[in-house]
C-alpha atoms as a PDB file:
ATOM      1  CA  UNK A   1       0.000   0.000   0.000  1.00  0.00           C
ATOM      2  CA  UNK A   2       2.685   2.397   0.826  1.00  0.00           C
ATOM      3  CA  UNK A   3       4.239   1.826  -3.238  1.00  0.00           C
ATOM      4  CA  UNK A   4       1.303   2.499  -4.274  1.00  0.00           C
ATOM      5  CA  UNK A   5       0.966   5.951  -2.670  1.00  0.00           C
ATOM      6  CA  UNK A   6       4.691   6.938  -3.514  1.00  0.00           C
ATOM      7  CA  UNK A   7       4.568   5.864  -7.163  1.00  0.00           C
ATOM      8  CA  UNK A   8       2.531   9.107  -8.295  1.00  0.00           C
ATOM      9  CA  UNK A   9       4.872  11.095  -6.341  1.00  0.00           C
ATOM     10  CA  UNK A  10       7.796  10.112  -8.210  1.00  0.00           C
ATOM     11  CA  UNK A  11       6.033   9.873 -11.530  1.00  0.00           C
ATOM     12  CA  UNK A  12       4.796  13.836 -10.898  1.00  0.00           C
ATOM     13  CA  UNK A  13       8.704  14.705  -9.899  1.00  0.00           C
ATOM     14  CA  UNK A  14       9.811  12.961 -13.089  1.00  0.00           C
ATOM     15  CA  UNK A  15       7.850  14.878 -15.181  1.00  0.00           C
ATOM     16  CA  UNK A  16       8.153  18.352 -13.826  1.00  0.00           C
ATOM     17  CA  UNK A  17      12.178  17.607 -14.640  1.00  0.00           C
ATOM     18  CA  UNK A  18      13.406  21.089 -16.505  1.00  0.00           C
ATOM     19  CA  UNK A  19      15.726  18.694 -18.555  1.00  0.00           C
ATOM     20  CA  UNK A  20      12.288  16.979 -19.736  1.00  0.00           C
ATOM     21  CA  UNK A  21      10.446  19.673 -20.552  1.00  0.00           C
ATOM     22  CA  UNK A  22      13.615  21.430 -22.428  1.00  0.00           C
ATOM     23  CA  UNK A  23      14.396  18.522 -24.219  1.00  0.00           C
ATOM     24  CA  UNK A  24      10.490  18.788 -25.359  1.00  0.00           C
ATOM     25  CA  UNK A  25      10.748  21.883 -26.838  1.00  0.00           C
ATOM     26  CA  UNK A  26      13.995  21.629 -28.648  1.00  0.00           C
ATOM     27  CA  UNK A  27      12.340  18.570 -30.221  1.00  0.00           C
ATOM     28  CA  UNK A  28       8.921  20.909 -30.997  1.00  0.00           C
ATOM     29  CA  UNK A  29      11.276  23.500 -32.801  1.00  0.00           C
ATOM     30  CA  UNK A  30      13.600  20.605 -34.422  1.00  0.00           C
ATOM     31  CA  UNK A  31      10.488  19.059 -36.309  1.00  0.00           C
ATOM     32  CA  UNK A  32       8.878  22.669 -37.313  1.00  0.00           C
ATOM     33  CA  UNK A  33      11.834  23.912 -38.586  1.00  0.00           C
ATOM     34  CA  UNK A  34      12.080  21.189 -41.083  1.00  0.00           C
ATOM     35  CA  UNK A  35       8.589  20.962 -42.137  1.00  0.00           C
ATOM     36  CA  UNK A  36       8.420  24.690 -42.750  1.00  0.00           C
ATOM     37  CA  UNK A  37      11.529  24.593 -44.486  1.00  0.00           C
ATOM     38  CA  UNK A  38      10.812  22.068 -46.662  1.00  0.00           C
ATOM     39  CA  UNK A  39       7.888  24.032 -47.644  1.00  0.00           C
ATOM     40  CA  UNK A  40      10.247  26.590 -47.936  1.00  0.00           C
ATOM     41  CA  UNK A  41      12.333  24.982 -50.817  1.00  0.00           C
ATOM     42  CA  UNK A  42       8.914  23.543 -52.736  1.00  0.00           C
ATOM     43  CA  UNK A  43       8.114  26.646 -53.193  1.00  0.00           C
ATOM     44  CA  UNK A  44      10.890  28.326 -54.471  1.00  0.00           C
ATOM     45  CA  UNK A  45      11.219  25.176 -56.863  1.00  0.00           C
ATOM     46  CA  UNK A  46       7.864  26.008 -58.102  1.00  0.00           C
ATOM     47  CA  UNK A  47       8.786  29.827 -58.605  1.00  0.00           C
ATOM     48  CA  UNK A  48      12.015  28.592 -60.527  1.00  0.00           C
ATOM     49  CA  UNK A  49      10.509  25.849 -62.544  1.00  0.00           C
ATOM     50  CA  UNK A  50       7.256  28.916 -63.414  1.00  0.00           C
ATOM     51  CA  UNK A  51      10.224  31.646 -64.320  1.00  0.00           C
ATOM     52  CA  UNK A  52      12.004  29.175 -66.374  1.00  0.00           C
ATOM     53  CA  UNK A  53       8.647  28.403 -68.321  1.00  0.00           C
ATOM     54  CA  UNK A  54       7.837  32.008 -68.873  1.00  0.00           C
ATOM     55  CA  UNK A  55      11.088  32.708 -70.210  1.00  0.00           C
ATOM     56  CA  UNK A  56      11.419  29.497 -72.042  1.00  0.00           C
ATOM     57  CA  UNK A  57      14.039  27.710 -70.542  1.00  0.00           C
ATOM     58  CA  UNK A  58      12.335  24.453 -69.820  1.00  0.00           C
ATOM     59  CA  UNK A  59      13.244  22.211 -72.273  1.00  0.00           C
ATOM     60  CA  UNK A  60      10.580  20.625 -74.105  1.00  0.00           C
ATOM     61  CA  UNK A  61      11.425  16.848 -73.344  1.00  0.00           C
ATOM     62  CA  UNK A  62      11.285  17.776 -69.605  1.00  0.00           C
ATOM     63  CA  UNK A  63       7.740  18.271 -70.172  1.00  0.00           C
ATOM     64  CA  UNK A  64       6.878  15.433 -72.283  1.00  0.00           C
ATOM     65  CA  UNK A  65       9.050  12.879 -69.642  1.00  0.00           C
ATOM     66  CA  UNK A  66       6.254  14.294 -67.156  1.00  0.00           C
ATOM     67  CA  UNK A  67       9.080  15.985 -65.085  1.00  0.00           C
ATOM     68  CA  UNK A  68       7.587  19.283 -64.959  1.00  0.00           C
ATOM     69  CA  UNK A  69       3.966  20.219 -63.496  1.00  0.00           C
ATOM     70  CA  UNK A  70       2.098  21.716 -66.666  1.00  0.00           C
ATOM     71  CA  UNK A  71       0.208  23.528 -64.384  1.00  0.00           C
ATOM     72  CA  UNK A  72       3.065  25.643 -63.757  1.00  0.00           C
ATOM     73  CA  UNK A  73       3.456  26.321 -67.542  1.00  0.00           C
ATOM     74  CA  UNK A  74       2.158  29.821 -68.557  1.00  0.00           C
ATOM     75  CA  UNK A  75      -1.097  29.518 -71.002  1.00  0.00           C
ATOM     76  CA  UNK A  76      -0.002  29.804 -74.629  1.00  0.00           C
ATOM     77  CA  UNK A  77       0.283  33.294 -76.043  1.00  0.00           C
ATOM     78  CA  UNK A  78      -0.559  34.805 -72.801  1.00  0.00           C
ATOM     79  CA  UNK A  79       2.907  36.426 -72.658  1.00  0.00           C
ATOM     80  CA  UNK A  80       2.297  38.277 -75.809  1.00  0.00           C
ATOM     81  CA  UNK A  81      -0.719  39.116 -75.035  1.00  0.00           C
ATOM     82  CA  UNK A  82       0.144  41.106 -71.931  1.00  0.00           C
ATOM     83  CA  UNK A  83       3.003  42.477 -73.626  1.00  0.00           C
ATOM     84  CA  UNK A  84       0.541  43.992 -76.667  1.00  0.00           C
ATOM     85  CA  UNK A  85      -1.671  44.916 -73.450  1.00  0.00           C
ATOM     86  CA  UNK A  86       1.312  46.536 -71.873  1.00  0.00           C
ATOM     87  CA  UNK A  87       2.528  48.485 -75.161  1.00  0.00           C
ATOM     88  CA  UNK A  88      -1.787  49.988 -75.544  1.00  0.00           C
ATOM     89  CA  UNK A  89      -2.019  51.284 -72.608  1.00  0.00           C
ATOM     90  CA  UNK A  90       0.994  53.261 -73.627  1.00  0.00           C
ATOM     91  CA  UNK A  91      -0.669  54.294 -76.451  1.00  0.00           C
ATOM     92  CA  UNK A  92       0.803  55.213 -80.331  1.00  0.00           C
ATOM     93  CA  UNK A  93       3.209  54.747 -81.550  1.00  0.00           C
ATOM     94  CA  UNK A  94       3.875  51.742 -80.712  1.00  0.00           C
ATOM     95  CA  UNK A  95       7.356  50.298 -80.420  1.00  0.00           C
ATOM     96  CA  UNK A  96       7.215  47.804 -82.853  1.00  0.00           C
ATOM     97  CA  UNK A  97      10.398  47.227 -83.648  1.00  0.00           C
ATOM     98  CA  UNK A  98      10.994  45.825 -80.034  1.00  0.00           C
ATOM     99  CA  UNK A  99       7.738  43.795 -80.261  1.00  0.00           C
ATOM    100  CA  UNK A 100       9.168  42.354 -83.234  1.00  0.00           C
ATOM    101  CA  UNK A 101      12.237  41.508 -81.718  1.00  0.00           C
ATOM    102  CA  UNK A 102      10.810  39.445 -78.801  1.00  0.00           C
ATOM    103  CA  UNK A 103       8.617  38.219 -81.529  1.00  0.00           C
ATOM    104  CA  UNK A 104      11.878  36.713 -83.090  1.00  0.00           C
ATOM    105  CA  UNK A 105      13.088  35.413 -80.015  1.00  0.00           C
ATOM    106  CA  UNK A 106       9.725  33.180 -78.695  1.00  0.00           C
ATOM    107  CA  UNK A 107      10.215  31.933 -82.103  1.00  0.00           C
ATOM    108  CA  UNK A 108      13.700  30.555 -81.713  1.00  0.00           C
ATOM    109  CA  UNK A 109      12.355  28.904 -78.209  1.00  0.00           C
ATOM    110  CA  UNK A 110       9.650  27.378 -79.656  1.00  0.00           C
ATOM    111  CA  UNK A 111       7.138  29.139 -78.628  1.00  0.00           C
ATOM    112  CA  UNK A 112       5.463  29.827 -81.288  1.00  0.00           C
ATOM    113  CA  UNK A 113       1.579  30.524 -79.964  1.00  0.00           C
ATOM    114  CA  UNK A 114       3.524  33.966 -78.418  1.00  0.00           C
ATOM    115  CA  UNK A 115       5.352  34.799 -81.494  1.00  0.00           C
ATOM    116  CA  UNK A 116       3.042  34.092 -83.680  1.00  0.00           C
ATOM    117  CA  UNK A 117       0.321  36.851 -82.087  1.00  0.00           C
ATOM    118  CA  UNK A 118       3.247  39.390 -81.867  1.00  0.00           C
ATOM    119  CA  UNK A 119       3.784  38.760 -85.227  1.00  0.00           C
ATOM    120  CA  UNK A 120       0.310  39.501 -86.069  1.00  0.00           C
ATOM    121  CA  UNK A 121       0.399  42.228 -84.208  1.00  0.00           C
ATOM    122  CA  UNK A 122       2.730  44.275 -85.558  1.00  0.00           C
ATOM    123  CA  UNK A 123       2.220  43.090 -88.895  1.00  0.00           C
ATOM    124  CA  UNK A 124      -1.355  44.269 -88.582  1.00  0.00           C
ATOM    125  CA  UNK A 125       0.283  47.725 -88.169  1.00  0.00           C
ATOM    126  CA  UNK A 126       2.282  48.084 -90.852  1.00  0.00           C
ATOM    127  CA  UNK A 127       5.103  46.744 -89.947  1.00  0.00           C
ATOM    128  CA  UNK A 128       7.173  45.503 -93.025  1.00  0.00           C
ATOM    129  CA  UNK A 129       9.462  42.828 -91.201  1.00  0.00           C
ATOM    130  CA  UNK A 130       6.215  41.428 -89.791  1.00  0.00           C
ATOM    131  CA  UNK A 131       4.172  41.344 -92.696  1.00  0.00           C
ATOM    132  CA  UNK A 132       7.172  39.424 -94.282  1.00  0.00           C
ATOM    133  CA  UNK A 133       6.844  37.012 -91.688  1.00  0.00           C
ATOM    134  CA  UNK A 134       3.524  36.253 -91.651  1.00  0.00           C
ATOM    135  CA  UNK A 135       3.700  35.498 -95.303  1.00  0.00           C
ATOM    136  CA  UNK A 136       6.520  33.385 -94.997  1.00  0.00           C
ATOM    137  CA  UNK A 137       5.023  30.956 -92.149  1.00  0.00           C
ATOM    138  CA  UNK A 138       1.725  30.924 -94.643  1.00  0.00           C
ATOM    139  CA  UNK A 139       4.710  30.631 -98.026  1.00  0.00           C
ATOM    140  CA  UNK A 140       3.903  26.589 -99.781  1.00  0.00           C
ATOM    141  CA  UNK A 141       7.592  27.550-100.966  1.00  0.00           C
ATOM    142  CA  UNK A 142       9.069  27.757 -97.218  1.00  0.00           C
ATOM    143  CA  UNK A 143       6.282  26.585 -95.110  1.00  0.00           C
ATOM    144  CA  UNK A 144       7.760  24.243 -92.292  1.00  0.00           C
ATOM    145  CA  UNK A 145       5.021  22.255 -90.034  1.00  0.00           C
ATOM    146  CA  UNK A 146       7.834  22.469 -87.173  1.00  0.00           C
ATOM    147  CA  UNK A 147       8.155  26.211 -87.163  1.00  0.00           C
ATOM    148  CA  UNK A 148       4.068  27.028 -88.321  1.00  0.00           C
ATOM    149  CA  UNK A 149       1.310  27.177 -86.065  1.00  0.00           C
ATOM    150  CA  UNK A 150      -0.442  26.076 -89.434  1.00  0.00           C
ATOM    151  CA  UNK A 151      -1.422  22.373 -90.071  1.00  0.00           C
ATOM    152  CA  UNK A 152      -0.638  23.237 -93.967  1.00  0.00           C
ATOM    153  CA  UNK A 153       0.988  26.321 -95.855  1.00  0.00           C
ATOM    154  CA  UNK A 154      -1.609  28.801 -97.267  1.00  0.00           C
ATOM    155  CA  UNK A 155      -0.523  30.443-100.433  1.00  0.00           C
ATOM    156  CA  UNK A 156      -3.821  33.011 -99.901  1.00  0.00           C
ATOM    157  CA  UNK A 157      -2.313  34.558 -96.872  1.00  0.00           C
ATOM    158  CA  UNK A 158       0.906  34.553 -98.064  1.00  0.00           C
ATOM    159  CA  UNK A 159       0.440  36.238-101.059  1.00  0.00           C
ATOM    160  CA  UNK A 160      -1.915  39.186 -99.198  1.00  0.00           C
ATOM    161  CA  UNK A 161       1.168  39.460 -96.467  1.00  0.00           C
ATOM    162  CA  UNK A 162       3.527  39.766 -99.160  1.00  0.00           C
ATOM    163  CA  UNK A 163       1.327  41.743-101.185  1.00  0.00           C
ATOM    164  CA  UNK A 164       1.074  43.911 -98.199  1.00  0.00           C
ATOM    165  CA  UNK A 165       4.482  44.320 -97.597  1.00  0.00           C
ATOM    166  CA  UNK A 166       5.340  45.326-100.987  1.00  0.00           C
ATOM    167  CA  UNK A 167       2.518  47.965-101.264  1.00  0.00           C
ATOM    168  CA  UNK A 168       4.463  49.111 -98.427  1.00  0.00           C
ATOM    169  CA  UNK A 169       7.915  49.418-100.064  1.00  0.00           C
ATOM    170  CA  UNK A 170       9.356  45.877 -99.448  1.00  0.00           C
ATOM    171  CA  UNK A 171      11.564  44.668-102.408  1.00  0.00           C
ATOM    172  CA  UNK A 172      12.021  41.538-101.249  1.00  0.00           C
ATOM    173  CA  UNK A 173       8.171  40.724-100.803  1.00  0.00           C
ATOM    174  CA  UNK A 174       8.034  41.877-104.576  1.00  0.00           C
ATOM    175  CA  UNK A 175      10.516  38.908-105.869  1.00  0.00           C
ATOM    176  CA  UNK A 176       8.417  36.235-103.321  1.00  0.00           C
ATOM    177  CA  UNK A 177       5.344  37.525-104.991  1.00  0.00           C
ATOM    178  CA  UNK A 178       6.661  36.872-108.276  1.00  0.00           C
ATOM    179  CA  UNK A 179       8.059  33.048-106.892  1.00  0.00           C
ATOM    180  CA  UNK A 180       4.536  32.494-105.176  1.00  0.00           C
ATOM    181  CA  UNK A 181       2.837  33.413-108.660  1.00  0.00           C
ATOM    182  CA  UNK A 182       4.999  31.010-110.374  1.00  0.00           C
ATOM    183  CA  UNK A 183       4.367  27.911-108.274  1.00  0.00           C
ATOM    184  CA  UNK A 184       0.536  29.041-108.540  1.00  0.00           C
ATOM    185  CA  UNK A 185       0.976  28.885-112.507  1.00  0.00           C
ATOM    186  CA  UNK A 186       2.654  25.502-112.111  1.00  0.00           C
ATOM    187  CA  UNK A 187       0.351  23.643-109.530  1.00  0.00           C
ATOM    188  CA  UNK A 188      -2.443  25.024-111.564  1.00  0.00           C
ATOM    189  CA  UNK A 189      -1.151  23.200-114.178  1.00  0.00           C
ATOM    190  CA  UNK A 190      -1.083  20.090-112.388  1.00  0.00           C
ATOM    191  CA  UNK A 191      -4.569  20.508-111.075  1.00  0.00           C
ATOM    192  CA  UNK A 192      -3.949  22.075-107.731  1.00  0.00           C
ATOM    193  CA  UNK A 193      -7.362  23.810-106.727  1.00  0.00           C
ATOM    194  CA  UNK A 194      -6.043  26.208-103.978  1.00  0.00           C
ATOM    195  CA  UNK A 195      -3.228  27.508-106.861  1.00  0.00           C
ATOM    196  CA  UNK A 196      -6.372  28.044-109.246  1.00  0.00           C
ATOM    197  CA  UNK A 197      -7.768  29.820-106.717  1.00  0.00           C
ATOM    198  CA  UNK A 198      -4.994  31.813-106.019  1.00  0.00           C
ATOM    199  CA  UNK A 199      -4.277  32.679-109.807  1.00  0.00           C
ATOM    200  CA  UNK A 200      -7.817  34.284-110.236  1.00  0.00           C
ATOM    201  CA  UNK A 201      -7.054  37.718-108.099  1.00  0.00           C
ATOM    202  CA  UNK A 202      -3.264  37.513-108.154  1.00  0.00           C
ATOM    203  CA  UNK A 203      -1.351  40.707-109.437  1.00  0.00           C
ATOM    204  CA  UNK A 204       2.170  39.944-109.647  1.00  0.00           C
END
């Protein structure tokens, strides 16, 4: 009877030990510390792996290989969309030139859904270089399905970007005129509806 009474005692001193209840908290701050810093390092991963996608640095068989979250990708064209958003609310004139540029350079990255509205853009304003691109991506003569957001060359559009950008001074789009109106003339030839098409409101 008398180990029974004493055995609470000495469980009670045990516990209000300082060494104990240190040793507690150490452990408390041990196991936060690593849990918030491992949410710490997730999500500066995901800010890297989203700045690399804006800027096109993730490489394309990453993302097939499932190794990056799509989620984290940006949605297609919305980069050029905010920078044509951006360059409005500025208002005329427009620095086109520099649109272009960054135009060029989603391009080279692959991304073409970006470039391809820049490119629009600034052809849509006049821009000779632009309008020269536009036609080319469209061209049957250089039309690429890996560089195109087009399933198939369209010699229509090329010829009106060309035939844009030589109303507008562009020798250059003059001569591809002439080399568009030539494969017309042959493809019509052999029976190509779209070239028959194109031959009845060409001017070259």
């Amino acid at each position: 009877m008398l180990m029974t009474e004493t055995m609470p005692d000495n469980k009670f001193k045990s516990l209000s030990n300082p060494i104990i209840w240190v040793g507690l908290i150490v452990f408390v701050l041990v196991v936060a510390l690593l849990f918030f810093s491992d949410r710490g390092d997730n999500g500066s991963l995901r800010l890297e792996v989203s700045s690399n996608a804006e800027q096109g640095l993730i490489s394309p068989d990453l993302i097939s290989q499932g190794e990056i979250d799509r989620s984290l990708l940006p949605t297609p064209g919305a980069m050029a969309r905010e920078l044509i958003s951006n360059a409005r609310l500025k208002g005329k004139p427009y620095n086109l030139a520099a649109l272009h540029t960054q135009a060029g350079l989603f391009y080279v990255q692959g991304n073409l859904a970006d470039a391809h509205i820049l490119f629009f853009f600034c052809a849509r304003e006049s821009y000779k270089p632009a309008m020269l691109k536009m036609a080319e991506m469209a061209d049957p003569l250089r039309f690429n399905t890996a560089d195109s957001l087009l399933d198939k060359a369209d010699s229509n559009q090329a010829r009106k970007w060309y035939q844009l950008a030589a109303d507008a001074g562009s020798e250059l789009a003059k001569r591809r005129l002439q080399d568009l109106y030539l494969w017309a003339v042959a493809e019509a030839d052999r029976g190509n509806l779209e070239a028959r098409n194109l031959l009845l409101n060409y001017r070259p």
